[in-house]
PDB file of N, CA and C in Angstrom:
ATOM      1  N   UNK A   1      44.092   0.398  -8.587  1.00  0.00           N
ATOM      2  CA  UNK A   1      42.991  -0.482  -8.903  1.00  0.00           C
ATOM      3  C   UNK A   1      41.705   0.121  -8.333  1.00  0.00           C
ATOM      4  N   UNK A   2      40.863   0.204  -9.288  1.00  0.00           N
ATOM      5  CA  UNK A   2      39.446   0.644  -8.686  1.00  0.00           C
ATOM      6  C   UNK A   2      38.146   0.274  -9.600  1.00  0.00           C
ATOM      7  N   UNK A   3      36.993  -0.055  -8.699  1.00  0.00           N
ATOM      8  CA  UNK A   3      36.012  -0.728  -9.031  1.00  0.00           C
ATOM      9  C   UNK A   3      34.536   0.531  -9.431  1.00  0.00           C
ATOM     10  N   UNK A   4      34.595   0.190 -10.921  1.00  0.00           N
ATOM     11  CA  UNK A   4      33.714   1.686 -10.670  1.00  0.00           C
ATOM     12  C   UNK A   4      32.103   0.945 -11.315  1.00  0.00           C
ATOM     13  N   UNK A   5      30.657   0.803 -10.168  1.00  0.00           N
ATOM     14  CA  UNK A   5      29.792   0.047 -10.509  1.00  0.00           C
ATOM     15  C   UNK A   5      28.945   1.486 -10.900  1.00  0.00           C
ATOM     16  N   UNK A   6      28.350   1.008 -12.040  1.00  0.00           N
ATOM     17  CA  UNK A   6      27.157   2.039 -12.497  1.00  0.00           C
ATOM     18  C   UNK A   6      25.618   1.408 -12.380  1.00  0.00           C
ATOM     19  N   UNK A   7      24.602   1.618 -12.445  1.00  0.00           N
ATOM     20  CA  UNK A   7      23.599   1.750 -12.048  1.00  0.00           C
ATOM     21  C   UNK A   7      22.624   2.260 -12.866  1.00  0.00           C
ATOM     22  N   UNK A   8      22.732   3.080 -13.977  1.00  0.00           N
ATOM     23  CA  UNK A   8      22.147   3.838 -14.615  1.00  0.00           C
ATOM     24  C   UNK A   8      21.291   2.752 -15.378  1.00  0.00           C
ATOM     25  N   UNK A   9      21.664   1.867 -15.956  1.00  0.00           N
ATOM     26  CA  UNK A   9      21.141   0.645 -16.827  1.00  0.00           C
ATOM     27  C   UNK A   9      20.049  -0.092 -16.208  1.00  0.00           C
ATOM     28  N   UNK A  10      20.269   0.166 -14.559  1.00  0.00           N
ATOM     29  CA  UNK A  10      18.890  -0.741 -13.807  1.00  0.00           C
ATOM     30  C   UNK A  10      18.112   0.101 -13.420  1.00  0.00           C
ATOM     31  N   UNK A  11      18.200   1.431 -13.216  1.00  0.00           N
ATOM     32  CA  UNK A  11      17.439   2.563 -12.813  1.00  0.00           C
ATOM     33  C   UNK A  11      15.620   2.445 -13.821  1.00  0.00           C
ATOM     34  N   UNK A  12      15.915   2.047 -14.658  1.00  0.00           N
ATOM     35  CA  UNK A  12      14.550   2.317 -15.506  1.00  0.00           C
ATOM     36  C   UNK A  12      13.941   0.618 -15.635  1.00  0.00           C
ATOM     37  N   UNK A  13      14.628  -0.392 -15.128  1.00  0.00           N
ATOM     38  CA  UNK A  13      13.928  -1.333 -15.048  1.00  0.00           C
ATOM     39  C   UNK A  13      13.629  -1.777 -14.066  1.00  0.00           C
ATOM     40  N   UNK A  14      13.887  -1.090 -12.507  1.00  0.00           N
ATOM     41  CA  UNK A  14      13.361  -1.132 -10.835  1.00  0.00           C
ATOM     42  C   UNK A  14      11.866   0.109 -11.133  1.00  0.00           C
ATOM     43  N   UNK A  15      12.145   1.150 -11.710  1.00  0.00           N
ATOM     44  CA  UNK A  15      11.023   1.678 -11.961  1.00  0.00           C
ATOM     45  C   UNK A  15       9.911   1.051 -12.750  1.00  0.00           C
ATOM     46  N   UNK A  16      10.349   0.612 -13.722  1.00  0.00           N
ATOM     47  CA  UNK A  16       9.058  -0.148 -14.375  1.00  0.00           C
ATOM     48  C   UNK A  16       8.358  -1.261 -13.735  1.00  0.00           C
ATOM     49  N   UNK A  17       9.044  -1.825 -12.212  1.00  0.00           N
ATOM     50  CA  UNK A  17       8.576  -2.855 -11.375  1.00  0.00           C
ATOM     51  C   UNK A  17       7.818  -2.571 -10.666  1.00  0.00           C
ATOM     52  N   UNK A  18       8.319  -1.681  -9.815  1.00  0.00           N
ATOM     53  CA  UNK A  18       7.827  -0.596  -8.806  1.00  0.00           C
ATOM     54  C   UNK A  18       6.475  -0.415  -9.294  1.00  0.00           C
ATOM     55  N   UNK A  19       6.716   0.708 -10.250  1.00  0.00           N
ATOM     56  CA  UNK A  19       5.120   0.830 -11.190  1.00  0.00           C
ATOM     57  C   UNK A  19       4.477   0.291 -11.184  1.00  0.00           C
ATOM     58  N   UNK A  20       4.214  -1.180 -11.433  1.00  0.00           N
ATOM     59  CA  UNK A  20       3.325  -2.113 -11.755  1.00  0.00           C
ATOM     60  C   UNK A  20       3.268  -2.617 -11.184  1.00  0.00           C
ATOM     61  N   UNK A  21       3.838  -3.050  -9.522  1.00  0.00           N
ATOM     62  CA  UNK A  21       3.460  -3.879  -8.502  1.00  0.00           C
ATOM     63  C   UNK A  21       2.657  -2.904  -7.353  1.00  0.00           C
ATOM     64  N   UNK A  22       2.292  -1.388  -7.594  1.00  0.00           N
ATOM     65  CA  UNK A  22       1.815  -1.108  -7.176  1.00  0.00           C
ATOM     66  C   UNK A  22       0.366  -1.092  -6.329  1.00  0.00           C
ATOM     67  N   UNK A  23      -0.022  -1.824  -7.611  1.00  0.00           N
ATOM     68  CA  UNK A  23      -1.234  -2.051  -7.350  1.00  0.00           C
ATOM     69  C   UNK A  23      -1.731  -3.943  -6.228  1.00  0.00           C
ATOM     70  N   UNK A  24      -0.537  -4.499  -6.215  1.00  0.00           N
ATOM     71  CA  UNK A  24      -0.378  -5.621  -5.145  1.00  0.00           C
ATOM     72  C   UNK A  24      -0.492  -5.372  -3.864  1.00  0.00           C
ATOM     73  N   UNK A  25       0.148  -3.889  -3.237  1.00  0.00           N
ATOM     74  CA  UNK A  25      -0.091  -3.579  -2.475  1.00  0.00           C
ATOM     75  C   UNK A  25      -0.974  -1.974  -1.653  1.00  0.00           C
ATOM     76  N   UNK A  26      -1.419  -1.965  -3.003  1.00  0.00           N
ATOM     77  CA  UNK A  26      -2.703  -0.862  -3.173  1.00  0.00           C
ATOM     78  C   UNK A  26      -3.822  -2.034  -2.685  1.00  0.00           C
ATOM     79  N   UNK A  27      -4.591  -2.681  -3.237  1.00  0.00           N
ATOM     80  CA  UNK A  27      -5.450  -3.353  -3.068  1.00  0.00           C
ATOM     81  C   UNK A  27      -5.864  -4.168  -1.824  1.00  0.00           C
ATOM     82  N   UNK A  28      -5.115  -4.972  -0.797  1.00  0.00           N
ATOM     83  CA  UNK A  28      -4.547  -5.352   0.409  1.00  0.00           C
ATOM     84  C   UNK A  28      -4.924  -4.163   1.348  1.00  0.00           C
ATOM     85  N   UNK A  29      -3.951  -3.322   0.900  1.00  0.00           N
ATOM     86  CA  UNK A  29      -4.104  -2.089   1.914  1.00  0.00           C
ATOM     87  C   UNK A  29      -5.489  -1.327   1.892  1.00  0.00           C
ATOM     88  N   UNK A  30      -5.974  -0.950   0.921  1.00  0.00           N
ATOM     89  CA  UNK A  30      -7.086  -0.891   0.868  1.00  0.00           C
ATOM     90  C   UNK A  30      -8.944  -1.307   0.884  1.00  0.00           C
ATOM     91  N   UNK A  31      -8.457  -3.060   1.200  1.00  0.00           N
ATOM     92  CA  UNK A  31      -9.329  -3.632   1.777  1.00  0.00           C
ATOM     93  C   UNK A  31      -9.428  -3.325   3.317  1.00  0.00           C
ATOM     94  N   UNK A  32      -7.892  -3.535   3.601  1.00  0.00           N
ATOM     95  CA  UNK A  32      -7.781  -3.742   5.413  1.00  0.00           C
ATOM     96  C   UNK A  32      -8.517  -2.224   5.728  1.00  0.00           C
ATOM     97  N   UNK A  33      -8.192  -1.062   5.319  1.00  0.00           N
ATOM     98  CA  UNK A  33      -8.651   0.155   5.601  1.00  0.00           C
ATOM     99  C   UNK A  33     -10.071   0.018   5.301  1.00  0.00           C
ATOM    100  N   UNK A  34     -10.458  -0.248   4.673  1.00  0.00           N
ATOM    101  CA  UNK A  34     -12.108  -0.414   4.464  1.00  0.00           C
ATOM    102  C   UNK A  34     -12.667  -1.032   5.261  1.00  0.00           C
ATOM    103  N   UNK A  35     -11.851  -2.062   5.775  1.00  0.00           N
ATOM    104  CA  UNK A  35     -12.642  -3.025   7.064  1.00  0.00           C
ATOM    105  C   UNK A  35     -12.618  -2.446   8.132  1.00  0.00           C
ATOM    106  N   UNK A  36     -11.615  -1.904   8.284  1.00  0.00           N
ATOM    107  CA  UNK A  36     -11.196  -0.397   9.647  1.00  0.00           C
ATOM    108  C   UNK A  36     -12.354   0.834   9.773  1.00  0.00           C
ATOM    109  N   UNK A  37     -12.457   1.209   8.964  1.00  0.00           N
ATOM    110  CA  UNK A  37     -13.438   2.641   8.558  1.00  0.00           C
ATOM    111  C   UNK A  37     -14.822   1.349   9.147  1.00  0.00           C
ATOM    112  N   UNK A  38     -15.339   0.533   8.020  1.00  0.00           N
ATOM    113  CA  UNK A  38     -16.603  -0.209   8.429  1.00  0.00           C
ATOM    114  C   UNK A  38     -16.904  -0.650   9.866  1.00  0.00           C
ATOM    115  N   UNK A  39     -15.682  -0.978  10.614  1.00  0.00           N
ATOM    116  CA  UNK A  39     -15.886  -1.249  11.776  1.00  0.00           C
ATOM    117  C   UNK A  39     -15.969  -0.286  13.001  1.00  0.00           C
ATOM    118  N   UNK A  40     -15.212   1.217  12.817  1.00  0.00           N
ATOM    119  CA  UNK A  40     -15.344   2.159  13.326  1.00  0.00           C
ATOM    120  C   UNK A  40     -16.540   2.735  13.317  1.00  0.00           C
ATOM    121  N   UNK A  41     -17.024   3.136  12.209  1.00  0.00           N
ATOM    122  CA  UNK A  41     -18.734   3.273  11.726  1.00  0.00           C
ATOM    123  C   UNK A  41     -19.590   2.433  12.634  1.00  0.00           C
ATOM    124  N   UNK A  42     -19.274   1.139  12.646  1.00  0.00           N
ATOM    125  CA  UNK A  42     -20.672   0.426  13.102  1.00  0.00           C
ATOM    126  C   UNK A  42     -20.760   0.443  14.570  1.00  0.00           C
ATOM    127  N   UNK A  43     -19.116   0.320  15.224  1.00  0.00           N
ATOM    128  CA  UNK A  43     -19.261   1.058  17.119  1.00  0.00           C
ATOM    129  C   UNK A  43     -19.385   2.176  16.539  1.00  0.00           C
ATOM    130  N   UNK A  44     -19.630   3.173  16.354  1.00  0.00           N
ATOM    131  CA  UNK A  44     -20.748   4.354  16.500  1.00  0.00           C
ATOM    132  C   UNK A  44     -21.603   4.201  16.221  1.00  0.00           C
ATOM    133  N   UNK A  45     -22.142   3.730  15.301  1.00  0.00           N
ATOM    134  CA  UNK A  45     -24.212   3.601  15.560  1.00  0.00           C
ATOM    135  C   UNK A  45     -24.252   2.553  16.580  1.00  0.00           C
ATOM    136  N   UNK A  46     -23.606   1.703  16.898  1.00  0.00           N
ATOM    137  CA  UNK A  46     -23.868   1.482  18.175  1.00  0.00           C
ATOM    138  C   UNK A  46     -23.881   1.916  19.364  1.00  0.00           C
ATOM    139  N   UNK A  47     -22.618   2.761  19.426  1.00  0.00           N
ATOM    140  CA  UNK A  47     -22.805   3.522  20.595  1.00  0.00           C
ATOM    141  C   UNK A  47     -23.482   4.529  20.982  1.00  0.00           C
ATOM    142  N   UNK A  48     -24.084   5.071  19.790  1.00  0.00           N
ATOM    143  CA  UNK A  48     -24.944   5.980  19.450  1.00  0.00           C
ATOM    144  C   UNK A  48     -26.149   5.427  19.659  1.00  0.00           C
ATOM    145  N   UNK A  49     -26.750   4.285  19.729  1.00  0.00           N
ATOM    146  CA  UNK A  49     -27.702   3.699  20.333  1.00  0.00           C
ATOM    147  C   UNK A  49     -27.960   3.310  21.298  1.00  0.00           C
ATOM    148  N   UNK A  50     -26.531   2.782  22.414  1.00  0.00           N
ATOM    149  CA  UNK A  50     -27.001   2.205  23.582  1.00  0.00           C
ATOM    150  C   UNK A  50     -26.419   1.081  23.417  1.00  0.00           C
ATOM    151  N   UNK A  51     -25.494   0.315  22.283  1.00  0.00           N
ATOM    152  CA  UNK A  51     -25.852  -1.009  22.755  1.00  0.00           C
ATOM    153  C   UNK A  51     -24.521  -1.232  23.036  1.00  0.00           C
TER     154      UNK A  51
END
């Protein structure tokens, strides 16, 4: 007796998910990094000033 599971049939419909939810966590991530960079930037002209 043996159990033989294939996979091949879901392989192209986890990719087509994948694909397209990409951008759910493209966008998120790329705010938070933007707020990171903006805030790094602004302690340096500050510190670059004195204050």
């Amino acid at each position: 007796m043996s159990i033989d599971l294939s996979f091949d049939n879901l392989w192209p419909t986890v990719n087509s998910i994948v694909n397209n939810l990409w951008i759910a966590f493209a966008v998120p991530l790329g705010v938070i990094f933007g707020f990171a960079i903006l805030k790094r930037i602004i302690g340096e002209v500050r510190r670059a000033f004195g204050s």
